[in-house]
C-alpha atoms as a PDB file:
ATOM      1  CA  UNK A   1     -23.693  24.554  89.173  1.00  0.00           C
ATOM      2  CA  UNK A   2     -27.426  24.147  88.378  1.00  0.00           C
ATOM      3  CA  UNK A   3     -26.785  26.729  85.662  1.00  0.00           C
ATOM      4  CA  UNK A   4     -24.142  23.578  84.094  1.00  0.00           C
ATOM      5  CA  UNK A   5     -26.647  20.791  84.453  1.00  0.00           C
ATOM      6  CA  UNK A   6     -29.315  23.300  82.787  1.00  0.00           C
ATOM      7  CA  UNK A   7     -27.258  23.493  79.357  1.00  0.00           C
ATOM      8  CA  UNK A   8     -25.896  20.022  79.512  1.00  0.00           C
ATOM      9  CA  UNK A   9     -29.525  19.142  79.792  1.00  0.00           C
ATOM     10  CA  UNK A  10     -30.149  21.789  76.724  1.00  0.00           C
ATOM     11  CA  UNK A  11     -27.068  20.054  75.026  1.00  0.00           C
ATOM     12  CA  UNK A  12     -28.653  16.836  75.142  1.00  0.00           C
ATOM     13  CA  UNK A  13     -32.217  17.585  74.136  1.00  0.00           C
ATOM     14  CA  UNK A  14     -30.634  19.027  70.947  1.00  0.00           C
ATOM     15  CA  UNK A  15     -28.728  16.130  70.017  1.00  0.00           C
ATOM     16  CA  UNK A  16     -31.695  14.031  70.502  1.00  0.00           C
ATOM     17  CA  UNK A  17     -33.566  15.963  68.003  1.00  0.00           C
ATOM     18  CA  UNK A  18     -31.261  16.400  65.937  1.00  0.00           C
ATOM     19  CA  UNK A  19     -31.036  12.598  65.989  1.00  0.00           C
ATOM     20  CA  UNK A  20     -34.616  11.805  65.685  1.00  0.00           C
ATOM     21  CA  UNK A  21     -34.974  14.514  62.461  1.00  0.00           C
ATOM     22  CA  UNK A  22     -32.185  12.857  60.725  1.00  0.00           C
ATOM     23  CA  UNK A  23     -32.951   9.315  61.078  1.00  0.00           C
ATOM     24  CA  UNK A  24     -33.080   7.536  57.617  1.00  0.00           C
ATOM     25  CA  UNK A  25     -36.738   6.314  58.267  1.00  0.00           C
ATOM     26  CA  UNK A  26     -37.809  10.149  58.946  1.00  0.00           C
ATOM     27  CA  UNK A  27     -37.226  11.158  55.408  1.00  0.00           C
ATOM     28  CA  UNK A  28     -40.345   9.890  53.286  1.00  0.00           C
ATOM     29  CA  UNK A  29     -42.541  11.328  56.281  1.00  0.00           C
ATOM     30  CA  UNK A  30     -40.372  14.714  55.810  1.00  0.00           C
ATOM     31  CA  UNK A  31     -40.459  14.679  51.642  1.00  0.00           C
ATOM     32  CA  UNK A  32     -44.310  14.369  51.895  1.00  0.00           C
ATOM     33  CA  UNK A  33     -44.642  16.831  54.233  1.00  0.00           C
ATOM     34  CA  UNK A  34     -42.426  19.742  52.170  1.00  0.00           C
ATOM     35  CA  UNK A  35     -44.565  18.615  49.493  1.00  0.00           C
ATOM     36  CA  UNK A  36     -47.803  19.297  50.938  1.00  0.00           C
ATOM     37  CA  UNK A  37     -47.073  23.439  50.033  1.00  0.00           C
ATOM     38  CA  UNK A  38     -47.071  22.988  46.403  1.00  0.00           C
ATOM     39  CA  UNK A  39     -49.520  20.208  46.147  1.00  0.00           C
ATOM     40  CA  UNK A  40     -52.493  22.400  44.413  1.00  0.00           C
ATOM     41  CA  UNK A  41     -55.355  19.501  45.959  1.00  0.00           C
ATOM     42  CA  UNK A  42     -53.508  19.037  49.067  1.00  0.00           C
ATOM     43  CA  UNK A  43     -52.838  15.077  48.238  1.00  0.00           C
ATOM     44  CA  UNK A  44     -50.432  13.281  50.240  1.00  0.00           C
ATOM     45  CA  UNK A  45     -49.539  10.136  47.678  1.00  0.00           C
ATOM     46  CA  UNK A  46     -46.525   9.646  46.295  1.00  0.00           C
ATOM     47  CA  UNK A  47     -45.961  10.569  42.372  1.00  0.00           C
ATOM     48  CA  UNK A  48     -43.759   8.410  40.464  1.00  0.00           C
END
């Protein structure tokens, strides 16, 4: 029984993140930050 609740609880935690990672106002916060390893000067700005 607890064993259930444990991975429902598991179940739900990785939906939520999933969510949260996917959300549409994430992605210029996730672009800049995959950036940031071939950015020689380390700038965060956006390049046109």
């Amino acid at each position: 029984m607890i064993s259930g609740i444990v991975t429902l609880l598991m179940l739900l935690l990785f939906v939520a993140i999933w969510a949260w990672a996917w959300m549409p106002s994430r992605r210029a916060e996730f672009d800049r930050a995959a950036r940031l390893v071939l950015d020689e000067e380390g700038e965060t700005e956006d390049r046109p």
